[in-house]
Structure formats: C-alpha cells, structure tokens
Protein backbone atom coordinates (compact mmCIF):
# COMPACT_ATOMS: atom_id res chain seq x y z
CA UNK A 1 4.14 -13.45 101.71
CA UNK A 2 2.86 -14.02 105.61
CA UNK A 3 2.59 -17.97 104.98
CA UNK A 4 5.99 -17.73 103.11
CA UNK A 5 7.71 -16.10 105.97
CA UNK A 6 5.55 -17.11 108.84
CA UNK A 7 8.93 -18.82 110.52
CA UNK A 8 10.78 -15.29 110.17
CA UNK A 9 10.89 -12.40 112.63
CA UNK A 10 10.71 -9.25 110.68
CA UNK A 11 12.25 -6.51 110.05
CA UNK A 12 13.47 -8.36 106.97
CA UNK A 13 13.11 -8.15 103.35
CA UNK A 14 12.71 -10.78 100.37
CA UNK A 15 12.43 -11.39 96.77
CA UNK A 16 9.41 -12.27 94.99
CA UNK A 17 10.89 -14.30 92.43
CA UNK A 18 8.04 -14.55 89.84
CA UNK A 19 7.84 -10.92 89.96
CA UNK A 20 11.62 -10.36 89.31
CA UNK A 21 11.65 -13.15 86.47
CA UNK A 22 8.34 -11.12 84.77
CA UNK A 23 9.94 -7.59 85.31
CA UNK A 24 13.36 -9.00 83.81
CA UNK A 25 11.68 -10.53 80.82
CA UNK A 26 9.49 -7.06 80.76
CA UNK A 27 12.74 -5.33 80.17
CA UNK A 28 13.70 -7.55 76.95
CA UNK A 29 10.31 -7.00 75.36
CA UNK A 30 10.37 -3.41 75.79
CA UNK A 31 14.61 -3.21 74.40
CA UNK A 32 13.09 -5.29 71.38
CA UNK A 33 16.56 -6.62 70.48
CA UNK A 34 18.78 -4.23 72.27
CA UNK A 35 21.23 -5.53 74.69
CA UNK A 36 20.68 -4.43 78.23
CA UNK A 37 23.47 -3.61 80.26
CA UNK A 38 22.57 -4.44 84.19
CA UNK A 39 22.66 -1.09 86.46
CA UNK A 40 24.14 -3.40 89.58
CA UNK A 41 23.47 -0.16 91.85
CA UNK A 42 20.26 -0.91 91.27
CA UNK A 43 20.31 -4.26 92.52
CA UNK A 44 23.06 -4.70 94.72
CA UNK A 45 23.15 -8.53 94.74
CA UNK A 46 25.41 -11.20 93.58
CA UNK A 47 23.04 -13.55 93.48
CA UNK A 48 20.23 -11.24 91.57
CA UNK A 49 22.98 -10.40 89.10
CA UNK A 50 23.44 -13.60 88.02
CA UNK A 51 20.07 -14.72 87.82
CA UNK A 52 19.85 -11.70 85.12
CA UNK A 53 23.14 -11.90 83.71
CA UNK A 54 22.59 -15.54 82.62
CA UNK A 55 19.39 -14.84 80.81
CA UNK A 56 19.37 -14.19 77.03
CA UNK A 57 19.53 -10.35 76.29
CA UNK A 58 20.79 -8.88 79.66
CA UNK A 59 24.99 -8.34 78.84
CA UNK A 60 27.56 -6.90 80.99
CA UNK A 61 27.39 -4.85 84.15
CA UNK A 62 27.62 -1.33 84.35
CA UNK A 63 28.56 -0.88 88.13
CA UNK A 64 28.81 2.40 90.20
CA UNK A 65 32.41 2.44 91.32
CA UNK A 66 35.45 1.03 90.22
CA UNK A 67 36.20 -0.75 93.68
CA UNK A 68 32.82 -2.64 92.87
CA UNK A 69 33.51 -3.30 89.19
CA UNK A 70 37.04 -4.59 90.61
CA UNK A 71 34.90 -7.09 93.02
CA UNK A 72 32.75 -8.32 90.83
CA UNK A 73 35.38 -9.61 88.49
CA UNK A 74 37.38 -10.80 91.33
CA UNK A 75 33.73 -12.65 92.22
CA UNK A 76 33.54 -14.34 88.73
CA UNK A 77 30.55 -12.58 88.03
CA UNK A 78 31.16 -10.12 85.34
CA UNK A 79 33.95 -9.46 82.40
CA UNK A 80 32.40 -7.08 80.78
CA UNK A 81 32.13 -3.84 83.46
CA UNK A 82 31.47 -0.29 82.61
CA UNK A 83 31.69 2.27 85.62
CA UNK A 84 29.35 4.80 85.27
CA UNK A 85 31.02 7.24 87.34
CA UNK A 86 34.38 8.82 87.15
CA UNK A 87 36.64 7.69 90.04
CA UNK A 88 39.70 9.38 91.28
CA UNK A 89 39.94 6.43 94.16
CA UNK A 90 44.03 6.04 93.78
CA UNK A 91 43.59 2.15 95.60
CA UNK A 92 41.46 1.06 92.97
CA UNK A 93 43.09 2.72 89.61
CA UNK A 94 46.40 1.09 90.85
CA UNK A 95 44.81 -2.39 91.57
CA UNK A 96 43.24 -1.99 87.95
CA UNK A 97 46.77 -1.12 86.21
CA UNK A 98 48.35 -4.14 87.69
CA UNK A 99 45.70 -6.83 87.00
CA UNK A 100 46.28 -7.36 83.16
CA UNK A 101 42.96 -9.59 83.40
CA UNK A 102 40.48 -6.96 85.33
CA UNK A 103 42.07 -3.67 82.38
CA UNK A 104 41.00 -6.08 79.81
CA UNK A 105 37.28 -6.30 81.68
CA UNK A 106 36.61 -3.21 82.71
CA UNK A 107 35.97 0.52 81.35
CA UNK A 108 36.70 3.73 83.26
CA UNK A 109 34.68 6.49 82.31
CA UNK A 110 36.05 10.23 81.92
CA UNK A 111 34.16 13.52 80.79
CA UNK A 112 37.46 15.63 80.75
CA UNK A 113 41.22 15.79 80.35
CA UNK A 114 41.37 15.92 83.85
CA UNK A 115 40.23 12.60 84.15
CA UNK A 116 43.02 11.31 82.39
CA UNK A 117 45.28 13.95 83.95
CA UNK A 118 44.52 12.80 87.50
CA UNK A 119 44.72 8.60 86.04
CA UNK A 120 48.12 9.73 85.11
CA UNK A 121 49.20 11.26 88.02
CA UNK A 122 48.63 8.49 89.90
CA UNK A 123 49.79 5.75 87.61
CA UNK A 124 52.49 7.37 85.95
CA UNK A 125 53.36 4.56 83.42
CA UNK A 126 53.21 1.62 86.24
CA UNK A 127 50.22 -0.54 83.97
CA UNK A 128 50.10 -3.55 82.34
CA UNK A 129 47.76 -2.59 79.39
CA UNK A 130 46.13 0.64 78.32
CA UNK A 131 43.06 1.09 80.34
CA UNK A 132 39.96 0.76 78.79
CA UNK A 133 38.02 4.90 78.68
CA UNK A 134 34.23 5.28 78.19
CA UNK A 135 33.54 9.04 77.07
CA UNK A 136 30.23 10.27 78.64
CA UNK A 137 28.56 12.89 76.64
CA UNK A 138 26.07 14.75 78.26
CA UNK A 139 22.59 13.89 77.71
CA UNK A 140 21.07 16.51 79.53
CA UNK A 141 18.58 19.19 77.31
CA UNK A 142 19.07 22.68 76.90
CA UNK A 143 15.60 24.40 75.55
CA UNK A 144 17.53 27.68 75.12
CA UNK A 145 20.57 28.48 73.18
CA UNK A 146 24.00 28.59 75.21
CA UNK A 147 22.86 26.07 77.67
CA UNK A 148 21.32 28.80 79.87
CA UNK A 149 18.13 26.45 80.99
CA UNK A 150 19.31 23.08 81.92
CA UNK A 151 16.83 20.00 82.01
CA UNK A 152 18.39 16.73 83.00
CA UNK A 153 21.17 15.28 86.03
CA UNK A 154 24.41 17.52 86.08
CA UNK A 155 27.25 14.95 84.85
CA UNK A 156 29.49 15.41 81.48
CA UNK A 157 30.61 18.49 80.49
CA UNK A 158 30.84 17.29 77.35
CA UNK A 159 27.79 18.58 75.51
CA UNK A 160 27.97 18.90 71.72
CA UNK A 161 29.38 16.38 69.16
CA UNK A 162 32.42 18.65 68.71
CA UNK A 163 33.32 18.60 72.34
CA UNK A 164 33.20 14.87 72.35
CA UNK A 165 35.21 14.65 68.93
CA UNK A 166 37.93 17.30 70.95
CA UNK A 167 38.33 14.90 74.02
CA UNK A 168 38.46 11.83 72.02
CA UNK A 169 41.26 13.23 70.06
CA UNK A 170 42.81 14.01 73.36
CA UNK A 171 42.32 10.55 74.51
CA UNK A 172 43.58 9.18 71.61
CA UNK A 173 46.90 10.72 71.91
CA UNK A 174 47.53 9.82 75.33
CA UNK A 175 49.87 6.83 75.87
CA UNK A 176 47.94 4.25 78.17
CA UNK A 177 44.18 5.10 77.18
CA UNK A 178 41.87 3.15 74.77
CA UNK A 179 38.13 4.90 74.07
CA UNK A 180 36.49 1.94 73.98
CA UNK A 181 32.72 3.71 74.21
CA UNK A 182 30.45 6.44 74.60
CA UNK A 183 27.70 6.55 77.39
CA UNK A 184 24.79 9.05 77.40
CA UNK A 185 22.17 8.94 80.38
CA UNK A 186 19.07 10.94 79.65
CA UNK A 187 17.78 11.11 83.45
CA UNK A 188 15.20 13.54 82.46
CA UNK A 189 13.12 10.45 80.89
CA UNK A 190 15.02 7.35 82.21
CA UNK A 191 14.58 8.60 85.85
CA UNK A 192 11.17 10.76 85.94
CA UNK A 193 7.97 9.18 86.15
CA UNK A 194 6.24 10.85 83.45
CA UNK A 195 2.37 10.09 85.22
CA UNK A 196 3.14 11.61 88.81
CA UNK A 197 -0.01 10.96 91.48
CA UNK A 198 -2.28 13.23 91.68
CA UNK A 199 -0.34 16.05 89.23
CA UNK A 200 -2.03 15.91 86.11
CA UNK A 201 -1.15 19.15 84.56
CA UNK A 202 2.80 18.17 86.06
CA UNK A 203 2.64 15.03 84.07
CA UNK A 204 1.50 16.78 80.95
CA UNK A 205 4.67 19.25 81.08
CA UNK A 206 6.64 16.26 81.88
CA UNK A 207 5.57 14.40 79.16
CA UNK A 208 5.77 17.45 76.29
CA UNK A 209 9.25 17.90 77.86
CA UNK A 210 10.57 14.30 77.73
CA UNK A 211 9.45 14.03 74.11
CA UNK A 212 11.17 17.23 72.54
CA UNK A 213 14.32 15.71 74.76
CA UNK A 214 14.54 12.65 73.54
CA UNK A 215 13.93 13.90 69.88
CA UNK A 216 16.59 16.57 70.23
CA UNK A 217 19.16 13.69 72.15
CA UNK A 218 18.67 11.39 69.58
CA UNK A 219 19.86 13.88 66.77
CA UNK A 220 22.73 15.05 69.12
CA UNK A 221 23.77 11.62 70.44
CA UNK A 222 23.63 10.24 66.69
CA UNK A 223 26.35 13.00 65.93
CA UNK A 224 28.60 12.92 68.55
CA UNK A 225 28.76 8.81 68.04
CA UNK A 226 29.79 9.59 64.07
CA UNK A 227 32.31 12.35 65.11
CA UNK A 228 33.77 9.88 68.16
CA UNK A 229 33.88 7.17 65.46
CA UNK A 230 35.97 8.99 62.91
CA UNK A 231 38.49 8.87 65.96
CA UNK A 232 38.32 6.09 67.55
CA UNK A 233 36.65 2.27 67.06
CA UNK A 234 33.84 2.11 69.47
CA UNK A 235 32.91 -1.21 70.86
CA UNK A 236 29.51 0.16 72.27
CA UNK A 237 27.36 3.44 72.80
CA UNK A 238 25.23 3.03 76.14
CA UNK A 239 22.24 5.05 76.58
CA UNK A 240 18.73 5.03 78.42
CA UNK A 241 17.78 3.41 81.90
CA UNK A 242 14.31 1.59 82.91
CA UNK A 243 12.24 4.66 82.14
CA UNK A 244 13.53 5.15 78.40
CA UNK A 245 14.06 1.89 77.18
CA UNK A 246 11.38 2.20 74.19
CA UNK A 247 13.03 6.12 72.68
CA UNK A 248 16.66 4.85 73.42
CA UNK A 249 16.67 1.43 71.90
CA UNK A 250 14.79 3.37 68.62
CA UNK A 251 17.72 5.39 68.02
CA UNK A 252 20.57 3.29 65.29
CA UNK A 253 23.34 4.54 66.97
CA UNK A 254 23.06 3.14 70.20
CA UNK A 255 24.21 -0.51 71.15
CA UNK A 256 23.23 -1.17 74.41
CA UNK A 257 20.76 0.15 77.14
CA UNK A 258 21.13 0.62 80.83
CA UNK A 259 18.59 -0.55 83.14
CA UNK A 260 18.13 -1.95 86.64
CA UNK A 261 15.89 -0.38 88.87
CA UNK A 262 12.38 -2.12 86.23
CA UNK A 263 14.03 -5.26 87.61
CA UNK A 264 13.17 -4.29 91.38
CA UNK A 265 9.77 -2.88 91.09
CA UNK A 266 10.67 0.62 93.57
CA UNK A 267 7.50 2.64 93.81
CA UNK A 268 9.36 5.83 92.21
CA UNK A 269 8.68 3.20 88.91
CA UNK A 270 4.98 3.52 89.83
CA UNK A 271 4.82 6.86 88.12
CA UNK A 272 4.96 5.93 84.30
CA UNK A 273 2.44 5.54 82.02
CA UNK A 274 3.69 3.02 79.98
CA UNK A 275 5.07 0.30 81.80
CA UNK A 276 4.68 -0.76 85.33
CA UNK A 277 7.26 -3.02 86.81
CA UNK A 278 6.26 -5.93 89.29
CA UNK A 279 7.01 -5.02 93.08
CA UNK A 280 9.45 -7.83 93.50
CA UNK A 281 11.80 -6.78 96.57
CA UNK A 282 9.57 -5.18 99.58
CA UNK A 283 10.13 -5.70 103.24
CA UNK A 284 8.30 -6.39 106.68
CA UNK A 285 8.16 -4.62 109.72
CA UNK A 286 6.55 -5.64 113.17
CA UNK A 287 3.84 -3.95 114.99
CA UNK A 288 5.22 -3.51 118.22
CA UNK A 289 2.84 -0.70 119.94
CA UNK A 290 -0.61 0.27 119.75
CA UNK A 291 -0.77 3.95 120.32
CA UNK A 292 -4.85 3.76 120.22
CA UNK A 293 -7.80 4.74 118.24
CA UNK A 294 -6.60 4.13 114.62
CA UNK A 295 -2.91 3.99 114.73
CA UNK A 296 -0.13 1.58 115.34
CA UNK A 297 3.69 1.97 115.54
CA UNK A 298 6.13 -0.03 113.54
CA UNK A 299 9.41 -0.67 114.70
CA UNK A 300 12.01 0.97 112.51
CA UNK A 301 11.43 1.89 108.85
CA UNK A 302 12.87 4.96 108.24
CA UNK A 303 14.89 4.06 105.26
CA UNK A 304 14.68 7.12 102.79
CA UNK A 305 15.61 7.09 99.48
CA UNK A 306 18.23 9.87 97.72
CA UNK A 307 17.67 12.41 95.50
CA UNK A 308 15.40 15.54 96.94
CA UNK A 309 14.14 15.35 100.09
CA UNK A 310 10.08 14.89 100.09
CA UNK A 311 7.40 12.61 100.11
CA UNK A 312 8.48 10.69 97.37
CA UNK A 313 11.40 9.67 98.67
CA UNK A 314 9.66 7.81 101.62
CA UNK A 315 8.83 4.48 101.78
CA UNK A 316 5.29 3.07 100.23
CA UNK A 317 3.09 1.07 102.98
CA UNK A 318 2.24 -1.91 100.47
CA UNK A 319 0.34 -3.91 102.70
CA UNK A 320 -2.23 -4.34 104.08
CA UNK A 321 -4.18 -1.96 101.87
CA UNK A 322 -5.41 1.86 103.65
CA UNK A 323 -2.50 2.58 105.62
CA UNK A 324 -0.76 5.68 105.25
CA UNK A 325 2.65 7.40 107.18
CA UNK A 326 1.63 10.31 109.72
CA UNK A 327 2.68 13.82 108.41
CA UNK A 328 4.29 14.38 112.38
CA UNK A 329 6.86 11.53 112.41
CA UNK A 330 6.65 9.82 108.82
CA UNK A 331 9.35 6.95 108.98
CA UNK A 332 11.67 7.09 111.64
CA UNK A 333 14.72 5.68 112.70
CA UNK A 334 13.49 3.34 115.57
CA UNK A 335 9.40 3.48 114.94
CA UNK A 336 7.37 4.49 112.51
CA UNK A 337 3.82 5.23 112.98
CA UNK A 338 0.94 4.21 110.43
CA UNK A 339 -2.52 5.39 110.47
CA UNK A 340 -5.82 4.85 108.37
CA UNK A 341 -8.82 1.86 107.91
CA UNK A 342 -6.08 -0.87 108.37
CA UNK A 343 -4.55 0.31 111.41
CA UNK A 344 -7.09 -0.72 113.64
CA UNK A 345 -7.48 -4.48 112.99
CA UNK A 346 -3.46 -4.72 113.46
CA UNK A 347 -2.49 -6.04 116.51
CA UNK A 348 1.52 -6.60 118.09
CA UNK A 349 3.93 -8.74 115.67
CA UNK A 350 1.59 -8.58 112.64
CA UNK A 351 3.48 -7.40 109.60
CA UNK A 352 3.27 -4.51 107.17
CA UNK A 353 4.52 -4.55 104.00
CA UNK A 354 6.78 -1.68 102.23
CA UNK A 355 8.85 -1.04 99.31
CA UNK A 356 11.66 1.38 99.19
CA UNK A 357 11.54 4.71 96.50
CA UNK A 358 14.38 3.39 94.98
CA UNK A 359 15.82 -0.20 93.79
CA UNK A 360 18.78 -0.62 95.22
CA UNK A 361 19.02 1.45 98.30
CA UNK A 362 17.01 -1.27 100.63
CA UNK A 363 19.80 -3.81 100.37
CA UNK A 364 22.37 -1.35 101.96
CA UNK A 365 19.79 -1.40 105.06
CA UNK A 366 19.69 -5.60 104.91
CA UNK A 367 22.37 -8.18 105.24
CA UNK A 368 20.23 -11.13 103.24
CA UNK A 369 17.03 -10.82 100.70
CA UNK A 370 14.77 -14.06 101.56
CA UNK A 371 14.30 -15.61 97.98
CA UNK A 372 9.98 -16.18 97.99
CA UNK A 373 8.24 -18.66 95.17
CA UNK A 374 4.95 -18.62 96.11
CA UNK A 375 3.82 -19.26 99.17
CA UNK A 376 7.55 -20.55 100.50
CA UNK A 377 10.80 -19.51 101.14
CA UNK A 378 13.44 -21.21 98.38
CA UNK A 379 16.80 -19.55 99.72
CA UNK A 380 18.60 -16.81 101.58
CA UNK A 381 21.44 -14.81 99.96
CA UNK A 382 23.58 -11.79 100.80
CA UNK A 383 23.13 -8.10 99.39
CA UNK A 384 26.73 -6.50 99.16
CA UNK A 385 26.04 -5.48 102.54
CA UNK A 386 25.56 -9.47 103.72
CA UNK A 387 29.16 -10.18 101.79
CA UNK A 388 30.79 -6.87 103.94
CA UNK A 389 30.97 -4.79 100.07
CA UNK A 390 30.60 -1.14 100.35
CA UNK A 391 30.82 0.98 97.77
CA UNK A 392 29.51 4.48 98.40
C-alpha cells in the first residue's frame, strides 16, 4: 500500500481491490444459491456498487433512505431498490408518486398503519401507480413470554405472524399500496460478532443465544411469510446481513439475503468465528509530531463509528503492526496519538494504516476511495460524499 500510494499525501483512504473481489465472492459461497441483496449503507459508493451489482448472485439494492434509493435510480444504477427504513421525508414520497418509472423500482417499507396513514396524508391520491410496501416483521427474540426480555435492534412492531397477517390485510385494502415483500433483520446474529477479543465466556453466551434465536426466527419468520402469503403475492422475503448469511439462507422461506458490510472488511467483522472478511477499504494518516520516548501523533483520525459508545467503536491501527490508541486522547478530531513497539521507528510523514468499526461510515469522512491492485493505484472514484449525496 506505501509503494501504491507513495505519490499521495495522506489522510486518504483506498480500496484494495483483490480483497473486495475475494470478500464479494466470499459472500456467494457462504449464500450457497441465495440472492444477495447489496446493503449500499454499507458501501456508500457508486462505483463499488456496480462492481458488485454486475457480478452473478449479488441482485438489487436495499438502500437506507428513500432520497438515496430515488438517486440511485436517477444514477442508472439500480431498478430493483428496497428501503430498509421507514421514511416520512414528504420531498421524497412526492418525487416517488410522480415518477411512474422510480414506483415501479422501488419499495417503501412500513411496520404500521401509520405508515400508510402518514404516505396518505401527504399524497392524498396525487400518484401515478400504487407504491410498492415492504412489511418488516420484527426479527428481534423474546426468551420470555409477552415480550418482557428483548434481544435484538428495536424496529417493527410487528412481532407475531398474526400481527403481520393484520397489517397486510390493512395494506391490502388501502387504495394506492401494493405488499410487494416481507423483510426480517435478525441484528442479534447478523450484527454481533459472536467471538469478541478477549471475552471468552461473552462469546459463549453470545453464541448459545444466537443459536436458540435463529432457531426460534426461523419457525416464526416461516409463519408470518405463509400467513402474509394467503394475503398478498410476495415477490421476495429479505432476511439476514453479513453475520447470518449461513442460518438465513437455510431457512425455505426466505428469497434473498442482505449483506454489505463482509464486502468492506470493518474490524467490528473481525469478531466471528466463522468467516473473516478481507480488510479491503482502510485509510492513511501522517505522522506529523513526535511527542518522544515511544509515541507519535497522527494528524486527525478521530472517525468513530455508531452504535454504543466504547472501544469498539474506535478505529483499528492496522499498520504497522504494535501500535495501539492512548486511553487519554484515543482518536481525536485534529491528532491522534499512537503508542507501543512501532511508535518509535516512525518518523514525520510516514503513514499508519486504519480501518474504520464499521463499513460504510469512512466514506462519509472521504470525498474519493483510491482504487489499489497491487502495488499501484488503477483509479480514483467518489463516495456519495465525493458526488455531494447525503443521506442521513
């Protein structure tokens, strides 16, 4: 990576392109036949997208707003779009209902009559098609009866195979709606590294808990797809993400699986035990003080993932190898301070290497990814960020 970018003044990140190609075609073998739907907020790249999108296996997007499934259409780049999230941005619903082309693309998704309460509200009957609905059924588990513990992200209300048979009755009786598909995201295995560092005894309650999930999910998500279907003629059920391709692509009823961030390689993919995804994106910073002894001070760096705030959500020193973040200032905002073995021999405008916690985040913090084969640069392209797209 230092010969490849030897002409380049860092901070700046880049894409190992072997790695991206193995982690893609590491995706396929572990779906074994299942179609992959691309998470784009994991990747945040036009360029990327189609690189993945034109490969055998990988169909459709599933973006994370509707103003960015909206783009991407406009773009060329996808006609198949699910949204993941429900969107009550009144711009972007109207833009939809007028563009007969982009309602015939894309899927909204709703967990409630609200959703469709608040489409209507701001549509009234002004569209040129019925818009295509996705009905998300929550994938979350509950160990104890009445939902009282609650193990997984907090997103559909929409629970048991009888809720999800009520609402898509209720969608099916609304004038200007089609339920199109059902989407299930089991971030309790899909998103939670099931080998955490140093936590044995954590990873062996993760583990015991991920496998009574999925085997209770895959009973409850085979249900609610047969009572949906008695209503309604699905064109796909999406489930899974990167960490639960294997357990979601086993289950019959499912026709698709989400996944993105096994593409990217983040190190919050570091903690499963069975796979481990290339690090393809990573970026540089410069060494630009030497505080003494065995520290040195990067400039910038402090780009921090979501989710809880904590170690894990910092950035991973890559290389060189036996550097580590001080526990005083950790990554900052305008320098960021490394210590360890390695710090010593580093000397002003060498680079350090880092990957970001999660996949897509680093390309809201860089205009261009450098595109790396080898031991050269091939080609520059723009992140959303680069093409002046921002969705959230």
């Amino acid at each position: 990576m230092d010969r490849a970018t030897a002409d380049l003044d860092p901070p700046f990140a880049v894409v190992d392109l072997a790695a991206f190609r193995r982690n893609a075609d590491d995706l396929l073998r572990r779906a074994a036949g299942t179609p992959i739907r691309v998470a784009s907020k994991s990747v945040r790249c036009r360029d990327l997208l189609g690189r993945v999108l034109d490969a055998p296996g990988f169909r459709g997007v599933m973006a994370y707003s509707l103003p960015e499934a909206l783009w991407l259409h406009r773009e060329g780049l996808a006609e198949d779009v699910l949204v993941a999230y429900p969107t009550v941005d009144r711009r972007a619903l109207r833009e939809l209902a007028a563009d007969p082309a982009a309602a015939a693309a894309i899927s909204i998704l709703v967990d409630s009559v609200a959703h469709l309460d608040h489409v209507d509200a701001v549509l009234g009957a002004q569209r040129a098609a019925p818009l295509r609905v996705c009905l998300e059924v929550d994938a979350a588990w509950h160990p104890l009866p009445g939902g009282i513990a609650h193990v997984g992200p907090r997103r559909s209300p929409v629970h048991t195979p009888s809720q999800a048979r009520r609402l898509a009755e209720r969608i099916a009786d609304r004038d200007g709606f089609r339920l199109v598909g059902i989407m299930a995201y089991e971030g309790q295995i899909a998103g939670l590294g099931d080998q955490p560092p140093g936590k044995p005894l954590l990873g062996a309650v993760l583990r015991w808990m991920q496998r009574r999930s999925a085997a209770e999910l895959a009973e409850r998500r085979a249900a609610a797809v047969e009572q949906v279907r008695a209503v309604a003629d699905l064109e796909f059920v999406n489930g899974g993400g990167t960490g639960s391709i294997e357990t979601t692509g086993a289950e019959g009823g499912v026709t698709e699986i989400a996944a993105g961030s096994g593409l990217i390689g983040p190190t919050l993919f570091d903690a499963y035990r069975a796979f481990r995804p290339r690090p393809a994106v990573l970026y540089a910073l410069p060494v630009v003080r030497r505080p003494g002894g065995s520290f040195a001070t990067l400039f910038t760096g402090g780009y921090i993932a979501s989710g809880p705030t904590g170690p894990s959500r910092a950035p991973g020193l890559h290389l060189p190898r036996g550097l580590k973040l001080t526990a005083a200032e950790g990554a900052g905002e305008v320098q960021t301070p490394v210590t360890g073995s390695a710090a010593r021999n580093l000397r002003l405008g060498d680079r350090v290497w880092l990957r970001h916690a999660k996949a897509g985040e680093l390309a809201e913090r860089f205009s261009h990814y450098h595109l790396v084969e080898g031991d050269r640069v091939v080609g520059t392209v723009p992140t959303y960020r680069g093409e002046g797209a921002s969705f959230g």
